[in-house]
N, C-alpha and C. Protein backbone atom coordinates (compact mmCIF):
# COMPACT_ATOMS: atom_id res chain seq x y z
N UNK A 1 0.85 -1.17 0.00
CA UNK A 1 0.00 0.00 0.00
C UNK A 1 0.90 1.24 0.00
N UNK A 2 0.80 1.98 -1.18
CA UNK A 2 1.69 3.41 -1.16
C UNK A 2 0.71 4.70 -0.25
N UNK A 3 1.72 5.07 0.27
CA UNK A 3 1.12 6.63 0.97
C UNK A 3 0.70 7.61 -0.15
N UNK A 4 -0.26 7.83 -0.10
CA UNK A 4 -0.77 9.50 -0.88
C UNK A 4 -0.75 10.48 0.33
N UNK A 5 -0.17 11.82 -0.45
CA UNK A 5 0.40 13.07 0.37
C UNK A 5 -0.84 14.01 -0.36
N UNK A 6 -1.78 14.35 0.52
CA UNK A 6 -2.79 15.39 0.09
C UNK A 6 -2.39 16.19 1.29
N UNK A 7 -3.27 17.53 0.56
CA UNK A 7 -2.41 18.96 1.31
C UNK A 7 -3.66 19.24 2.27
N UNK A 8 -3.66 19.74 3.64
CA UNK A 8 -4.32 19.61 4.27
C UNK A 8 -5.65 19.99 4.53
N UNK A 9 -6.02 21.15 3.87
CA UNK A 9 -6.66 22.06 3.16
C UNK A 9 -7.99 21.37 2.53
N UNK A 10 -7.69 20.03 1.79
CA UNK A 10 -8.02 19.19 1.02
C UNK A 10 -8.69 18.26 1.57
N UNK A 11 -8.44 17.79 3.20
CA UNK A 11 -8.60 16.81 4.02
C UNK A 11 -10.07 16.88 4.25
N UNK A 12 -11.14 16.30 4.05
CA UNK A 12 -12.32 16.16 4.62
C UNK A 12 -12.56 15.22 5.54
N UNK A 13 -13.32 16.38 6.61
CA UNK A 13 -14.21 15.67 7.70
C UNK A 13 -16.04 15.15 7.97
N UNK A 14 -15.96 14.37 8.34
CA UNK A 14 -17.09 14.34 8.74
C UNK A 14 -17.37 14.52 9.62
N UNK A 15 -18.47 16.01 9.62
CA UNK A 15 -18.86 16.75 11.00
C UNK A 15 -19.54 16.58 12.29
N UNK A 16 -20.09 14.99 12.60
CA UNK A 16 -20.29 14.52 13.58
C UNK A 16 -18.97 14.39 14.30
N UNK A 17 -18.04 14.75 14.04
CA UNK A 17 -17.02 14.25 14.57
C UNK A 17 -16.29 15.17 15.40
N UNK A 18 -16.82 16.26 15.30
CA UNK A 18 -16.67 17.80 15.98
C UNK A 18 -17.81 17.61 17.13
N UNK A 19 -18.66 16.94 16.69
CA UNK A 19 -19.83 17.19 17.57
C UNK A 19 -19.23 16.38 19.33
N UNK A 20 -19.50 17.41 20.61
CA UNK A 20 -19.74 16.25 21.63
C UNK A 20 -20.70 15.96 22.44
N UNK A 21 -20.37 14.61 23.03
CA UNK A 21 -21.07 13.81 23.70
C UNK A 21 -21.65 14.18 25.13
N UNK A 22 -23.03 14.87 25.21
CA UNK A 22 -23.59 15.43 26.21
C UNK A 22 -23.73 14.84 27.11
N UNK A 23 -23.41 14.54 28.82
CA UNK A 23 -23.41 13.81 29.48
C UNK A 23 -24.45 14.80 30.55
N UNK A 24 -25.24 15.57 30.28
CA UNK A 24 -25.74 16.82 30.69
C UNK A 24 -25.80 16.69 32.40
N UNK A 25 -24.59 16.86 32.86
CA UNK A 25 -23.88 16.53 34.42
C UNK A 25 -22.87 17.81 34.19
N UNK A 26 -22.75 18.03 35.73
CA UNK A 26 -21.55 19.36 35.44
C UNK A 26 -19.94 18.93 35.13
N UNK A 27 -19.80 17.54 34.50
CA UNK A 27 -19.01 16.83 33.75
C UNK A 27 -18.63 17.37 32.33
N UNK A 28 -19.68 17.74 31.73
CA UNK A 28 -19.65 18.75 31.05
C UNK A 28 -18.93 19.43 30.59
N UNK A 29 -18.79 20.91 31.67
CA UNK A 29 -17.86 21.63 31.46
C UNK A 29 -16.74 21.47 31.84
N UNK A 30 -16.13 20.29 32.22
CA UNK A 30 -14.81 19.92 32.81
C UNK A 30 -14.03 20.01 31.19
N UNK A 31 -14.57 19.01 30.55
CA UNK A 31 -14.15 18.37 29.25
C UNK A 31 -13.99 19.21 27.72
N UNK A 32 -14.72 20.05 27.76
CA UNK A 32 -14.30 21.41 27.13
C UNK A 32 -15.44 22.39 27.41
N UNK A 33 -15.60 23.50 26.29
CA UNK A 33 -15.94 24.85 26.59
C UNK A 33 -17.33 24.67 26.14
N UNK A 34 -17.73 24.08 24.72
CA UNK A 34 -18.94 24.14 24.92
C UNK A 34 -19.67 23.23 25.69
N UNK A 35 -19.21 22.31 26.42
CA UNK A 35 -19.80 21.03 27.26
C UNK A 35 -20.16 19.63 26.66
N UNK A 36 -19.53 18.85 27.43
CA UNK A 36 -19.49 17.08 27.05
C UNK A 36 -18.41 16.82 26.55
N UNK A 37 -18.00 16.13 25.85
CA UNK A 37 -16.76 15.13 25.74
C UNK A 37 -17.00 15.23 23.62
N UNK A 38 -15.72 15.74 24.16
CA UNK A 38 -15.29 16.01 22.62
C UNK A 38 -15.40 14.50 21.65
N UNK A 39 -15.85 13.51 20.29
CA UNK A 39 -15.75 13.15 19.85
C UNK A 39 -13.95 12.94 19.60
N UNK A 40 -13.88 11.80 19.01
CA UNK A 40 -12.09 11.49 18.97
C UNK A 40 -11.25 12.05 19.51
N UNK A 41 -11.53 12.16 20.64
CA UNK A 41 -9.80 12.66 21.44
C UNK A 41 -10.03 11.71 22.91
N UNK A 42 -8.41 11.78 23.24
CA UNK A 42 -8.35 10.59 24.45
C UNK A 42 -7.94 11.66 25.36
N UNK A 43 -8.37 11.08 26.50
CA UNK A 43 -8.29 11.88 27.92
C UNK A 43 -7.60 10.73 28.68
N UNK A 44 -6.33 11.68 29.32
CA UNK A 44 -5.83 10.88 30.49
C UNK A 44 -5.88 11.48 31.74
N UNK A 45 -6.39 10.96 32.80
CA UNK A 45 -6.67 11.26 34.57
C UNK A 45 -5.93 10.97 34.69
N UNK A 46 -5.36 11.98 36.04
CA UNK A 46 -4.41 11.57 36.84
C UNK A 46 -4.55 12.60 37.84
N UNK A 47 -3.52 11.87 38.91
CA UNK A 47 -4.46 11.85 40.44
C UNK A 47 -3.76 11.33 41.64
N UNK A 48 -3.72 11.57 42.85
CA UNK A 48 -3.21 11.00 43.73
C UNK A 48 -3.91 9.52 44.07
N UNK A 49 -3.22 8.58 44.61
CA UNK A 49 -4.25 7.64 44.92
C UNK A 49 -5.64 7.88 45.66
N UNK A 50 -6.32 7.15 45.38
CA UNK A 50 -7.61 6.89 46.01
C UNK A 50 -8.80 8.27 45.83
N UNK A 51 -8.26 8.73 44.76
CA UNK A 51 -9.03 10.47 44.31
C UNK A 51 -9.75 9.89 43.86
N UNK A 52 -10.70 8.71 42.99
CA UNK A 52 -11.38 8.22 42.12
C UNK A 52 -10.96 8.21 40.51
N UNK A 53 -10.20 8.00 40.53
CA UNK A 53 -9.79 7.49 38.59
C UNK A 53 -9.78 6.47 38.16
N UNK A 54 -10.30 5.27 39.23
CA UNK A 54 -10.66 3.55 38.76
C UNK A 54 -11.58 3.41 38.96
N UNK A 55 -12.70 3.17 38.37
CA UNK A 55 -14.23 2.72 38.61
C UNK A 55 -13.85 0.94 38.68
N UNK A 56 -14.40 0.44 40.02
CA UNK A 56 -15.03 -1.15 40.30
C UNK A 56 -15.99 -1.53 39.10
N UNK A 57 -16.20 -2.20 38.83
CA UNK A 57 -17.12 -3.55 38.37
C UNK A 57 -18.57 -3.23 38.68
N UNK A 58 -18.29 -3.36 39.89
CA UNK A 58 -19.59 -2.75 40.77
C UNK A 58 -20.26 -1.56 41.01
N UNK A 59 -19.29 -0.70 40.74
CA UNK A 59 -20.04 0.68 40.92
C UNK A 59 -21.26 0.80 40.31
N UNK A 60 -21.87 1.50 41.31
CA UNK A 60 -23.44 2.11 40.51
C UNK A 60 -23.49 3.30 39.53
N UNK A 61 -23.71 2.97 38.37
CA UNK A 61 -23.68 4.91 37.91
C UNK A 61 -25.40 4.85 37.59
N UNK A 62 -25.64 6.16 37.16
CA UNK A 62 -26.79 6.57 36.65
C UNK A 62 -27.03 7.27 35.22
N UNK A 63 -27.66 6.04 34.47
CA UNK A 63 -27.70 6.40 32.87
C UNK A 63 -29.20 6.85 32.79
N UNK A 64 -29.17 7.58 31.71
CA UNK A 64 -30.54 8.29 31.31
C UNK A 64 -30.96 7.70 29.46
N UNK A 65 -31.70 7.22 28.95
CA UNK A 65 -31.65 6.93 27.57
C UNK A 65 -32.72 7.53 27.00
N UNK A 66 -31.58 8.36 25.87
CA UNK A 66 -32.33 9.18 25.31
C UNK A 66 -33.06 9.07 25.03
N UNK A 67 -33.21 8.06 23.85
CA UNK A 67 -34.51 8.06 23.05
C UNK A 67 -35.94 7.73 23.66
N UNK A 68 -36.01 6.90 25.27
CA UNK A 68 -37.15 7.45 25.75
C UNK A 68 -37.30 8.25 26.94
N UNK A 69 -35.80 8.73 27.57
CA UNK A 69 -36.05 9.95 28.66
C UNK A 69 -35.84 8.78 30.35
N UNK A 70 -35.90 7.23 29.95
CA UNK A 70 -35.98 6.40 31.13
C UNK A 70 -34.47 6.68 31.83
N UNK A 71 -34.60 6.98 32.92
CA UNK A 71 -33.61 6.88 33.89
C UNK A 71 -33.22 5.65 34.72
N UNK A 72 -31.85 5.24 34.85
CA UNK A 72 -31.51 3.78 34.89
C UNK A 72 -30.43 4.14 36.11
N UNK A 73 -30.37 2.72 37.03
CA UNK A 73 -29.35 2.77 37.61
C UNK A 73 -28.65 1.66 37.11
N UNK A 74 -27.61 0.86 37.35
CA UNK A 74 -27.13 0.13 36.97
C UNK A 74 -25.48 -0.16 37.47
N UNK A 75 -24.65 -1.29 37.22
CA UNK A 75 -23.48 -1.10 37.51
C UNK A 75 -22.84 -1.11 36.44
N UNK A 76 -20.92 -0.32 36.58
CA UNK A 76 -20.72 -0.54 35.34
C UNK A 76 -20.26 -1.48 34.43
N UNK A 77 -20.42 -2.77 35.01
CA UNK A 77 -20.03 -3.62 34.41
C UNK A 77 -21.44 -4.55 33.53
N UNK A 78 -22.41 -4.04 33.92
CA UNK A 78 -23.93 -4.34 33.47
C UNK A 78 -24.01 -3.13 32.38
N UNK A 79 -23.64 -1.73 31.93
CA UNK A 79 -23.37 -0.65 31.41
C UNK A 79 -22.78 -1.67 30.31
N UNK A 80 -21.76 -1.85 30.48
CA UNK A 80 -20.66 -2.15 29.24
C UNK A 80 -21.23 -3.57 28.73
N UNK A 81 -21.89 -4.27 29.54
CA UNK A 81 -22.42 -5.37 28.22
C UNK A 81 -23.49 -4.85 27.71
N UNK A 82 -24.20 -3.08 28.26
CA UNK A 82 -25.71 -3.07 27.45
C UNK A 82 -24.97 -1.91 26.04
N UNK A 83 -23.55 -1.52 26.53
CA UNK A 83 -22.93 -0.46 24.99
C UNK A 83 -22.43 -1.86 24.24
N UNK A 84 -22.30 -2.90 24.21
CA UNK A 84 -21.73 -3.71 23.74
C UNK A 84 -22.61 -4.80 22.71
N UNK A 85 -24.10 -4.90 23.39
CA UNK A 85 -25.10 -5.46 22.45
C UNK A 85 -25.88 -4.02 21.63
């Protein structure tokens, strides 16, 4: 596979990709300026021990789903098999 060199100018995006991810929590504005979590970029925490930057298995969080407004508790390890199906 040869590299092609296009000039940057040239580069198209697709604009969901600017868009972020509303977590509508004052999480929010931590993550940038207009609020939620920027699409493609990685975030690294860091922290003294025991500040919270490892979520358990078990932890409870609280999800909301959009499309009908139902509010959920759940743990996150029950979370990640329901983003996963």
């Amino acid at each position: 596979m040869a590299a092609e060199l296009v000039q940057i100018n040239k580069v198209k995006y697709d604009k969901e990709l600017f868009e972020a991810w509303q977590m509508r929590c004052p999480l929010d504005g931590m993550f940038s300026i207009d609020g939620g979590i920027p699409k493609a970029t990685n975030w690294m925490i860091v922290g003294d021990p025991g500040v919270g930057k490892c979520v358990h298995p078990n932890t409870l969080v609280k999800i909301k789903i959009d499309s009908t407004g139902e509010e959920r508790t759940t743990t996150v390890k029950d979370l990640h098999e329901l983003i996963k199906s």
